[in-house]
Protein backbone atom coordinates (compact mmCIF):
# COMPACT_ATOMS: atom_id res chain seq x y z
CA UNK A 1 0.00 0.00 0.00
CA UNK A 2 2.61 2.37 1.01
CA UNK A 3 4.47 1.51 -2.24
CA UNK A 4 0.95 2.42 -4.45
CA UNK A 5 0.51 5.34 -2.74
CA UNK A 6 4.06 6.51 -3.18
CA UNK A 7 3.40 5.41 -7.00
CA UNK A 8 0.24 7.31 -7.25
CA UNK A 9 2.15 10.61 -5.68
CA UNK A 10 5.26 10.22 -8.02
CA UNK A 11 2.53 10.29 -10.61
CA UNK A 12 0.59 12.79 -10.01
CA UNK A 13 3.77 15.10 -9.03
CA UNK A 14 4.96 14.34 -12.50
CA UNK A 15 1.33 15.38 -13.78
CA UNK A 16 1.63 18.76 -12.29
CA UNK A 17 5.44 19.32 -13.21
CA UNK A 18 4.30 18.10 -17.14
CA UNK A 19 1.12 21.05 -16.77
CA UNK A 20 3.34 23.62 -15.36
CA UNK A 21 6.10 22.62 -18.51
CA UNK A 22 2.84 22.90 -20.56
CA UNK A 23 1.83 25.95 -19.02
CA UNK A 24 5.21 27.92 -19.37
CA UNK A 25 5.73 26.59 -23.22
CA UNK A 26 2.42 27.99 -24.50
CA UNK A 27 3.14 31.34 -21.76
CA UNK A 28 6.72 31.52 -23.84
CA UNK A 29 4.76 30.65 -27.07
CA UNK A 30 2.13 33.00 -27.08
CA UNK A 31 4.46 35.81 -25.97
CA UNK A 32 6.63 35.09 -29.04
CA UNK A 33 3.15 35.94 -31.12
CA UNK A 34 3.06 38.73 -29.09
CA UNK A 35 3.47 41.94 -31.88
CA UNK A 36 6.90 43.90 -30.36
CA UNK A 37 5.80 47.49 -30.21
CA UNK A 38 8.40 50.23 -31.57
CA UNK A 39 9.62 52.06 -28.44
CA UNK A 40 8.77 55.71 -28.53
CA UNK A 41 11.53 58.24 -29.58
CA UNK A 42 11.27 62.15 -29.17
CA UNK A 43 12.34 64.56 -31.55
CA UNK A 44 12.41 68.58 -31.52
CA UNK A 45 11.01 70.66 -34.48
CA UNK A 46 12.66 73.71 -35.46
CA UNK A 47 10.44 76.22 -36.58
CA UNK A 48 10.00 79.57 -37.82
CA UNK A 49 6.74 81.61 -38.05
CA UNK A 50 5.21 81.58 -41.80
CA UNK A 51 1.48 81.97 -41.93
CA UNK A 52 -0.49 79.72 -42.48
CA UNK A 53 1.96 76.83 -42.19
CA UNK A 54 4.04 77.72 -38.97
CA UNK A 55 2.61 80.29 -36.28
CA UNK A 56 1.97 81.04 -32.50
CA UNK A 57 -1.53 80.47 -31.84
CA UNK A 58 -3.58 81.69 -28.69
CA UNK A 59 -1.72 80.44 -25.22
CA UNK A 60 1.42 79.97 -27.19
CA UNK A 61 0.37 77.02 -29.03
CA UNK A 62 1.88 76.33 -31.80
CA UNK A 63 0.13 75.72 -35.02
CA UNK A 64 -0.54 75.54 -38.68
CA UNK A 65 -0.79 73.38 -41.62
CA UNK A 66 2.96 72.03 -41.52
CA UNK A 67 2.71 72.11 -37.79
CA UNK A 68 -0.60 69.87 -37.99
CA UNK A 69 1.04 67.24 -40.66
CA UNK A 70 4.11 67.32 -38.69
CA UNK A 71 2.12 66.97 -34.81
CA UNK A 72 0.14 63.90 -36.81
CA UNK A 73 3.14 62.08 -38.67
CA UNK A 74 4.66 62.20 -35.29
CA UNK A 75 1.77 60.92 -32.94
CA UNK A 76 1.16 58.19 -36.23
CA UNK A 77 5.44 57.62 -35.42
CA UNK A 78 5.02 56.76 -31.89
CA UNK A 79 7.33 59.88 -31.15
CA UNK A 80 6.89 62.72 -29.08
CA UNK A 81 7.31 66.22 -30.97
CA UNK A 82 8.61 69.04 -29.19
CA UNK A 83 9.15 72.82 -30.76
CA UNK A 84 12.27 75.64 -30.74
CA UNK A 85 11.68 78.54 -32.44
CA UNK A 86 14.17 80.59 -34.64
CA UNK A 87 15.12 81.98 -37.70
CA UNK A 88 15.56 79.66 -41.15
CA UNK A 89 19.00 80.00 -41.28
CA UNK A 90 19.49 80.08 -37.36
CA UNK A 91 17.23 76.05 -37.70
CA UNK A 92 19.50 75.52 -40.12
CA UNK A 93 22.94 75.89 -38.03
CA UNK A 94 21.57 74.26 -35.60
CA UNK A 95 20.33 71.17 -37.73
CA UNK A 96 23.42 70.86 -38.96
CA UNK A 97 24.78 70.76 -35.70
CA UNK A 98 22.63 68.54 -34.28
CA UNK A 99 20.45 71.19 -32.02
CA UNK A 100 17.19 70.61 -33.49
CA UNK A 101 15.80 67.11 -35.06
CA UNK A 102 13.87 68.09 -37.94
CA UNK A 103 12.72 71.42 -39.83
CA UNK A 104 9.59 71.33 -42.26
CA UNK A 105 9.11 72.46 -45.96
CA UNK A 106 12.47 72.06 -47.25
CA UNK A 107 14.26 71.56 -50.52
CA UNK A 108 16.66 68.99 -51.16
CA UNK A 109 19.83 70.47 -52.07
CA UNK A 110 23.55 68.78 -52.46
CA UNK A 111 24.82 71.30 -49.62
CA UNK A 112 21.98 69.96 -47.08
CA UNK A 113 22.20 66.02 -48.47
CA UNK A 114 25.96 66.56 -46.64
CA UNK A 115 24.38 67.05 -43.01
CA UNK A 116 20.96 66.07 -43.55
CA UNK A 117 18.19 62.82 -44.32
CA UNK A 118 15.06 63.69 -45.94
CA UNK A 119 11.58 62.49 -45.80
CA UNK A 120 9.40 61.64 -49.17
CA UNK A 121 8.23 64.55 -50.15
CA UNK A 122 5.10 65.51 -48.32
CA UNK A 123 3.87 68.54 -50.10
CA UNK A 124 4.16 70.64 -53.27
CA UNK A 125 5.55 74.14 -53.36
CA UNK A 126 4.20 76.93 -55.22
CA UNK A 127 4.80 80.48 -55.75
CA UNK A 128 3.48 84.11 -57.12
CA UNK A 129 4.65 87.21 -57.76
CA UNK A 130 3.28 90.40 -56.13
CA UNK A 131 3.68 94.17 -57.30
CA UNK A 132 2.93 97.52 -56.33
CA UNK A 133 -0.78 98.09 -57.02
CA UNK A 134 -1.34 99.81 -60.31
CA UNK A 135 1.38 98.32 -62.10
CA UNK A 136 0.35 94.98 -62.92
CA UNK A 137 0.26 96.12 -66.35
CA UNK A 138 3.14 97.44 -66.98
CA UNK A 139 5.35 93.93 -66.10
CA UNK A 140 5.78 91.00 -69.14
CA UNK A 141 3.70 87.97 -68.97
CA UNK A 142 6.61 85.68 -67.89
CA UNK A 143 9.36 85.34 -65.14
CA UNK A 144 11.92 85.39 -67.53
CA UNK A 145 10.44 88.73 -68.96
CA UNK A 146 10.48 89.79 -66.04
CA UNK A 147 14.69 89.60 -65.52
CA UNK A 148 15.41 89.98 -68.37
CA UNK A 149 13.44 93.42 -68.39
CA UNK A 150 15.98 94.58 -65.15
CA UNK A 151 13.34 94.59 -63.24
CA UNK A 152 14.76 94.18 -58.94
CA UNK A 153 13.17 90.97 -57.56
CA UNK A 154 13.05 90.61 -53.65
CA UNK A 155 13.35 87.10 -52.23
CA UNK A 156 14.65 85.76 -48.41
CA UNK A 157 17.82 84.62 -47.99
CA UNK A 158 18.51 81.00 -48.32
CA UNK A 159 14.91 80.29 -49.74
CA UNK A 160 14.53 77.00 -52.24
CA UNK A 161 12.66 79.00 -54.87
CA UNK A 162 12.91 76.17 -58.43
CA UNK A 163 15.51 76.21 -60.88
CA UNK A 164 13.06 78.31 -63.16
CA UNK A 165 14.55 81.59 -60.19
CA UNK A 166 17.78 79.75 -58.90
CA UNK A 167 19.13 79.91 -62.47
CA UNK A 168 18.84 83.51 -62.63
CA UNK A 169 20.33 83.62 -59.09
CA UNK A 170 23.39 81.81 -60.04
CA UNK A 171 23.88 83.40 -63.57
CA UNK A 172 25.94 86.04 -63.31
CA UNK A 173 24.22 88.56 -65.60
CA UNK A 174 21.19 88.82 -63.40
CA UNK A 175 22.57 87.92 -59.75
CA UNK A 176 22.26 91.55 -59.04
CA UNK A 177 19.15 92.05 -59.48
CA UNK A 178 17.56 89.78 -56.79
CA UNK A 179 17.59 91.60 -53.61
CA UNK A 180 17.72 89.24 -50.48
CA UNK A 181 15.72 89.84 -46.71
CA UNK A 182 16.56 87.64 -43.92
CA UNK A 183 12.90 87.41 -42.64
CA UNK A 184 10.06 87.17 -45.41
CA UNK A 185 8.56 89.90 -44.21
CA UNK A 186 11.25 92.62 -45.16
CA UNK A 187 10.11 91.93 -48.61
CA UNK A 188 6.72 93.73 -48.24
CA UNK A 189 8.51 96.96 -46.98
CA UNK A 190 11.03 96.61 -49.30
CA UNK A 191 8.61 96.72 -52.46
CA UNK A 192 6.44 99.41 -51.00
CA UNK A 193 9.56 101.59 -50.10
CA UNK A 194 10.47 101.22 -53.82
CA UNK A 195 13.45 99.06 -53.09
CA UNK A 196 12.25 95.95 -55.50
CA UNK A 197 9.50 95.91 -58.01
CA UNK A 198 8.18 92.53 -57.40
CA UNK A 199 8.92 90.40 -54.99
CA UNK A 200 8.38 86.09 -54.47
CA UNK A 201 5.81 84.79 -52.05
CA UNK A 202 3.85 81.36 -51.07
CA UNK A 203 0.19 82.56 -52.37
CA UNK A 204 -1.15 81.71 -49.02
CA UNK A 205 1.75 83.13 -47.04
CA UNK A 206 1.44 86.11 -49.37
CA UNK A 207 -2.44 86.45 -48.69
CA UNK A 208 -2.32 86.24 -44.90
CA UNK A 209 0.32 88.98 -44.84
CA UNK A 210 -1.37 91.45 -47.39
CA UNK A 211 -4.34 91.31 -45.03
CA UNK A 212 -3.09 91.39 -41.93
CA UNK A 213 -0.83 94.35 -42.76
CA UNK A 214 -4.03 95.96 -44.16
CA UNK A 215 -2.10 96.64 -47.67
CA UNK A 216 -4.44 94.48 -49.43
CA UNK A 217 -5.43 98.04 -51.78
CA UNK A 218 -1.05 98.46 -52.27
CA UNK A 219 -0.38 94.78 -53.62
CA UNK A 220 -1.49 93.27 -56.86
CA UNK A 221 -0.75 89.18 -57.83
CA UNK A 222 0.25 88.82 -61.22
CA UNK A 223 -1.20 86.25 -63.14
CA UNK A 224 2.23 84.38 -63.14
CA UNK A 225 2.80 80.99 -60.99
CA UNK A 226 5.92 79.67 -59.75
CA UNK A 227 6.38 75.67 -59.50
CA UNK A 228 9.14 75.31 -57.14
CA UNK A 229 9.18 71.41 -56.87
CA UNK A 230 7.94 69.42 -53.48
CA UNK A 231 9.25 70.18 -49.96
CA UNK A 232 10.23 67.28 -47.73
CA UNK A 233 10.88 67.10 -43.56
CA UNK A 234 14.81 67.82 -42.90
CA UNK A 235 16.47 65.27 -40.46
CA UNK A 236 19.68 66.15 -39.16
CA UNK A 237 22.62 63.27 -39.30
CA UNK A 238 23.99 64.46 -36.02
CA UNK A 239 20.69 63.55 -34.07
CA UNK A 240 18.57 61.32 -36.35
CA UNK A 241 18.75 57.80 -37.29
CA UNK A 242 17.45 55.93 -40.84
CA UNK A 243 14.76 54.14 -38.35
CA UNK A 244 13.07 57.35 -37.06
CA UNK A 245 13.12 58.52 -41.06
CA UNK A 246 11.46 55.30 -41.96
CA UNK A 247 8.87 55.79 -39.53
CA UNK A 248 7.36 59.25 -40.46
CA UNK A 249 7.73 57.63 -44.00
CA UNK A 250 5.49 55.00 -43.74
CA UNK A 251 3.36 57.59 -41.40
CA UNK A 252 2.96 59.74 -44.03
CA UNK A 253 1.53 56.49 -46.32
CA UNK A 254 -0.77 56.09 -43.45
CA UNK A 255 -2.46 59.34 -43.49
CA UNK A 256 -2.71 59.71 -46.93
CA UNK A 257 -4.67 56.15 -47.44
CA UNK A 258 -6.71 57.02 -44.41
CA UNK A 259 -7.91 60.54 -45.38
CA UNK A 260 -6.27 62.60 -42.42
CA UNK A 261 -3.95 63.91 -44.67
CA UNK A 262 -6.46 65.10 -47.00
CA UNK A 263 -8.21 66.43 -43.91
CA UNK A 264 -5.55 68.77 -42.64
CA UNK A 265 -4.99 70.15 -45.82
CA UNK A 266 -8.78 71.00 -46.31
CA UNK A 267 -8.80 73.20 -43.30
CA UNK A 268 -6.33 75.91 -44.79
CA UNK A 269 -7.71 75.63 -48.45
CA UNK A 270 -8.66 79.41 -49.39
């Protein structure tokens, strides 16, 4: 009897070592199904105001159509987006150096493919030409017209406008001509002061600050548009890996099959 019993024990001890083996297998096995979650990152936007894409809302939130895509690519990334403000070529510097993450609506160029990764493109970039009111007339019916005629053309420093301006920029006959501001908004005062006879500006940039300078009866658009090519997210090397790129990549794929991108964009249609 005492030999059965110790027999039944053995057994039944083996019964529950066999479950708990069982147990811990499928525990390991179903963990191993178990999708791995990207760990979050952070990242800091630099930024620069630019109505209606980049500006200081109410409470000192920031906001705008670039700031929106950007706030959604990010959330879509599993990062968390934080903001600096300076000037363009100030966010640039400190890209470069590693200071700030990631800067919005830029152009590749050779000079920034040295120090920086960029996203697929993630919007197009156009521009139009604004002139004193009353002499809309009096200007040819093409940009190249327009040079060639000696007219002075205002445009910010270190602004991506297309090879259709850059080529004038660079060419030595016309280089002269173009008259640079560090801030956008030195253009305005610089055409109404006489300094420049037309000057380059993002339509809805262009139509925010007309208006909310209250020159809207001292500006006139010609009928002349601008393709400068699409505008991509800036990473910088120094702070950025490929990974965190891929991610706002495939983010961006995301919104755009699921409408949100569409969405955001609606809101600052004129």
């Amino acid at each position: 009897m005492l030999r059965t019993a110790i027999t039944y024990l053995s057994i039944a001890t083996f019964g529950l070592v066999g479950c708990n083996n069982d147990s811990k297998n499928a525990e390991k096995s179903q963990k191993s199904q178990t999708p791995v979650v990207e760990t979050t990152c952070s990242v800091t936007m630099g930024w620069d105001p630019w109505e209606p894409y980049m500006y200081l809302a109410p409470g000192n939130k920031v906001s705008g159509l670039d700031i929106e895509l950007i706030q959604a690519l990010a959330a879509e990334s599993n990062c968390e987006l934080n903001f600096v403000q300076d000037q363009w070529m100030r966010l640039l510097e400190k890209l470069e150096q590693g200071e700030v993450d990631l800067v919005a609506g830029a152009s590749v160029t050779e000079k920034r493919k040295s120090y920086a990764l960029f996203s697929e493109p993630y919007r197009a970039e156009n521009f139009v030409l604004y002139v004193r009111s009353g002499e809309k007339d009096s200007f040819p019916k093409t940009f190249k017209d327009i040079v060639e005629s000696g007219k002075k053309i205002g445009v910010t420093t270190d602004y991506i406008y297309g090879d259709q301006v850059s080529d004038f920029q660079d060419d030595p006959n016309y280089t002269k001509q173009f008259v640079y501001s560090s801030v956008g908004e030195a253009n305005y005062y610089n055409l109404m002061q006489h300094n420049v006879d037309v000057i380059i500006e993002d339509p809805f940039v262009g139509a925010y600050n007309i208006k909310r300078k209250g020159i809207e009866d001292q500006i006139d658009k010609l009928d002349i548009q601008i393709h400068s090519g699409d505008v991509h997210l800036m990473f910088s090397m120094k702070s950025v890996d490929h990974t965190i790129l891929t991610r706002f990549n495939e983010a961006l794929k995301t919104l755009k099959a699921n409408g949100k991108y569409k969405q955001i964009l609606q809101k600052y249609m004129l």
